[in-house]
Protein backbone atom coordinates (compact mmCIF):
# COMPACT_ATOMS: atom_id res chain seq x y z
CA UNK A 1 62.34 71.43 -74.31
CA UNK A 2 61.83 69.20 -71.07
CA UNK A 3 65.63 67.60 -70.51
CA UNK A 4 63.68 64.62 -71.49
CA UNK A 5 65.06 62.03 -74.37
CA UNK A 6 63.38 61.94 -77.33
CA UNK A 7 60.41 59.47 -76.92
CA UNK A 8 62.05 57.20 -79.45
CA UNK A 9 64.89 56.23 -77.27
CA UNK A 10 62.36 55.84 -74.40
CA UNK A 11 60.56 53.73 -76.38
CA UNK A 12 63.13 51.17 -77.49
CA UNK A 13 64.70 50.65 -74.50
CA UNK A 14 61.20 49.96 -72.72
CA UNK A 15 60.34 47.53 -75.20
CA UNK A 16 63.99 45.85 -74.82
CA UNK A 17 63.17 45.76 -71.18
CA UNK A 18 59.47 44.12 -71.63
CA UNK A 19 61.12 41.49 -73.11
CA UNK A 20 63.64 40.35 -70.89
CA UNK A 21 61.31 40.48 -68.41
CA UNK A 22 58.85 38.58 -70.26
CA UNK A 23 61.69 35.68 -70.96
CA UNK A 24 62.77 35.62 -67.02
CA UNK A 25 59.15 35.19 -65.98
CA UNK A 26 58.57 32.58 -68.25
CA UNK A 27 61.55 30.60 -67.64
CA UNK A 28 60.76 31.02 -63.84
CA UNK A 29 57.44 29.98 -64.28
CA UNK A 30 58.61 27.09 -66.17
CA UNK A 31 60.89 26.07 -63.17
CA UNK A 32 57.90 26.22 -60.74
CA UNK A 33 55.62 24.64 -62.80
CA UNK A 34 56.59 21.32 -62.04
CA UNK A 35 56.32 20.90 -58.47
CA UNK A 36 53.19 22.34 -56.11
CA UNK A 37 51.35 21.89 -52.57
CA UNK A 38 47.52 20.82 -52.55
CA UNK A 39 45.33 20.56 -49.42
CA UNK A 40 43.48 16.71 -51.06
CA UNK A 41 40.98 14.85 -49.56
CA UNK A 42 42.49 11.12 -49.09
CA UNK A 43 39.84 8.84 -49.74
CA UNK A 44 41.73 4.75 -50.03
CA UNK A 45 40.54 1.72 -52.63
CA UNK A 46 41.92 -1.68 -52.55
CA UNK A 47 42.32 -4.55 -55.13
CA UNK A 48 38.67 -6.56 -55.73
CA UNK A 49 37.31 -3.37 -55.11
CA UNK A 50 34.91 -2.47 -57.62
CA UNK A 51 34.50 -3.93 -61.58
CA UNK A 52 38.01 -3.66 -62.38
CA UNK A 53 39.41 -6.16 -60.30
CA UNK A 54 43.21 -5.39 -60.86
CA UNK A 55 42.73 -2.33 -63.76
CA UNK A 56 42.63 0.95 -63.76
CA UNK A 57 39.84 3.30 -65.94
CA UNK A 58 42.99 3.40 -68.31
CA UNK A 59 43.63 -0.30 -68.38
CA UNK A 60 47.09 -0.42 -66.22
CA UNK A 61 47.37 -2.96 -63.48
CA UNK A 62 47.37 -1.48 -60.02
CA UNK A 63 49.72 -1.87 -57.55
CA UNK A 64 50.22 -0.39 -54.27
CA UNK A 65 52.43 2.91 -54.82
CA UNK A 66 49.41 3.86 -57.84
CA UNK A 67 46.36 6.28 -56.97
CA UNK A 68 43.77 8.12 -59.01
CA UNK A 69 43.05 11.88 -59.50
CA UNK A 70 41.34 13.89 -61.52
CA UNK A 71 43.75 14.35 -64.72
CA UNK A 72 42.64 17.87 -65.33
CA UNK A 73 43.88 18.79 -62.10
CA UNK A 74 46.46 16.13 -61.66
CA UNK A 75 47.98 14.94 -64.70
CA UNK A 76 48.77 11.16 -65.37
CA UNK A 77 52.46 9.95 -64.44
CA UNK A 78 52.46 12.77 -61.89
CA UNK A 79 54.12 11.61 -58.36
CA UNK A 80 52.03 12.42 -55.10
CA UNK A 81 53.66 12.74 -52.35
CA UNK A 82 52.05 12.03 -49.07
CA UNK A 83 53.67 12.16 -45.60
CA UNK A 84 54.44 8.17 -45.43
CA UNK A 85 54.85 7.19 -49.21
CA UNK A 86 55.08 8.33 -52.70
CA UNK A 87 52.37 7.33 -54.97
CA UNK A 88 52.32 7.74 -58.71
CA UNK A 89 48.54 9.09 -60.69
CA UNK A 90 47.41 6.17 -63.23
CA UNK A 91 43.75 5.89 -62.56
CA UNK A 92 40.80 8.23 -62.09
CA UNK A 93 36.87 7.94 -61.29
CA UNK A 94 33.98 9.87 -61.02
CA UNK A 95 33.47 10.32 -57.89
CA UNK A 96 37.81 11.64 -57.20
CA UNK A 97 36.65 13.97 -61.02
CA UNK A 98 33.64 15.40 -58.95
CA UNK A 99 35.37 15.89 -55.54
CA UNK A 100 32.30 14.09 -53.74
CA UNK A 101 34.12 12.61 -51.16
CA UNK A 102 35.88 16.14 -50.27
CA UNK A 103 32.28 18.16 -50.92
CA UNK A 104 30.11 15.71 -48.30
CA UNK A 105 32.48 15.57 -45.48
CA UNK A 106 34.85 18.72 -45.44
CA UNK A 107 33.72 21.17 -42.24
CA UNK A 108 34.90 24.62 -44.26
CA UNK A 109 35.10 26.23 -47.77
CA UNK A 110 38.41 25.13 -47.83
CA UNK A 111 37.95 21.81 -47.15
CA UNK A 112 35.09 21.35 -49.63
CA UNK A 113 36.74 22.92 -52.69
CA UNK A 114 39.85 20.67 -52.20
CA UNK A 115 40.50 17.96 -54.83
CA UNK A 116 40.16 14.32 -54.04
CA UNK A 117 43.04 11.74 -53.78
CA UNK A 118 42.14 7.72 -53.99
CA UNK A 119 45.08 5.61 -52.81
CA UNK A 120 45.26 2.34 -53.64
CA UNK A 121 45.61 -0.88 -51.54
CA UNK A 122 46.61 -4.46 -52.08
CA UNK A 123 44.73 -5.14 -49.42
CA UNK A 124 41.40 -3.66 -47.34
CA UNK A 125 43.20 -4.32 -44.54
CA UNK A 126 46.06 -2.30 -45.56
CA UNK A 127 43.91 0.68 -46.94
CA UNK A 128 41.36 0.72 -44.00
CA UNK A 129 44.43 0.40 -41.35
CA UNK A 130 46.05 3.60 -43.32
CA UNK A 131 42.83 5.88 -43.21
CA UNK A 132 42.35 5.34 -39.93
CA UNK A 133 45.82 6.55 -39.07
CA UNK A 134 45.87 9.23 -40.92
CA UNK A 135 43.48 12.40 -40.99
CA UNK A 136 40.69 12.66 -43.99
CA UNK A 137 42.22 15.98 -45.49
CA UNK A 138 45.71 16.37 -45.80
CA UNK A 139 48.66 18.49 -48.15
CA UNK A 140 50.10 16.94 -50.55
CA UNK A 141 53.00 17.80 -53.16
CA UNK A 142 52.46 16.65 -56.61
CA UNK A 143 55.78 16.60 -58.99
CA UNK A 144 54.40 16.66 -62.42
CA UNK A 145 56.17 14.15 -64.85
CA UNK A 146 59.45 15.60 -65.99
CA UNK A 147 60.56 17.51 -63.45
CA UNK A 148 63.33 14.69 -61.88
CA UNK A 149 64.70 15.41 -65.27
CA UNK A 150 63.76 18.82 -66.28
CA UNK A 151 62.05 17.80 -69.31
CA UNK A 152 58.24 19.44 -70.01
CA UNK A 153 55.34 17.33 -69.83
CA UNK A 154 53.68 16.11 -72.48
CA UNK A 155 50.00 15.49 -72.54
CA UNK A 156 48.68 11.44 -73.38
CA UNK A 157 45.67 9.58 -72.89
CA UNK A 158 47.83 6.99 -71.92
CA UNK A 159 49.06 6.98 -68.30
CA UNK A 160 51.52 3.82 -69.21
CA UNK A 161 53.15 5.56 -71.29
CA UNK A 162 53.71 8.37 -68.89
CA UNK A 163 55.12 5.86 -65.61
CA UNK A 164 57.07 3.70 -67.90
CA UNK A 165 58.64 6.88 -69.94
CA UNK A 166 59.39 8.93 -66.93
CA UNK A 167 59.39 7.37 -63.64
């Protein structure tokens, strides 16, 4: 005899502890979740710009305050924060989807791998005045939908749906 339990006891109690550390981790994941930094690659569009003269690839009309991201990375509805404004994902394209902006002109690793951001302008003025003010690669904090009122996200095609519902 060791002075030991009996494995049993051990057991139970370990397996009562895995799970309330399970639960914590999930519910402080959950908390987290919503709200993250991202080193983006600005890039800026502006209305005429393009086919879709004032639609986005999901059929929303753009206004100043909207930008596109990829939505695997970036889901729709989700508010961007940048240092001047706040800007709300409704659109996407395939060259923000394939990072080419961020993969031609970024000087490290770093800077290549980072996802790409396209702001839009009413104006080129506006949206040519802004990047040249501000630098090509940049953090960002995204706030996924739902987290202003602590709700989880849920996952549509339809980025309307998202702004309207939550924002």
């Amino acid at each position: 005899m060791t002075g030991f339990p009996p494995l049993g006891i051990i057991g139970e109690h370990m397996k009562e502890l895995i799970k309330a550390v399970v639960l914590v981790l999930l519910f402080v994941c959950q908390a987290f979740a919503g709200e993250h930094s991202v080193l983006a690659r600005v890039t800026v569009y502006w209305r005429g710009e393009g086919s879709g003269e004032h639609a986005s690839s999901s059929g929303a009309r753009l206004r100043e305050g909207h930008c596109a991201v990829d939505p695997k990375r970036i889901p729709y509805g989700s508010r961007v924060v940048f240092c001047d404004a706040e800007c709300v994902a409704v659109d996407s394209g395939p060259n923000v989807v394939n990072r080419k902006a961020a993969r031609s002109c970024g000087r490290n690793a770093t800077e290549r791998s980072a996802i790409v951001i396209d702001r839009f302008f009413d104006t080129k003025q506006k949206a040519l005045a802004w990047a040249k003010m501000h630098p090509h690669f940049m953090m960002v904090r995204v706030l996924t939908p739902g987290i202003k009122e602590g709700a989880n996200f849920v996952a549509t095609k339809d980025p309307s749906f998202v702004v309207n519902k939550y924002w």
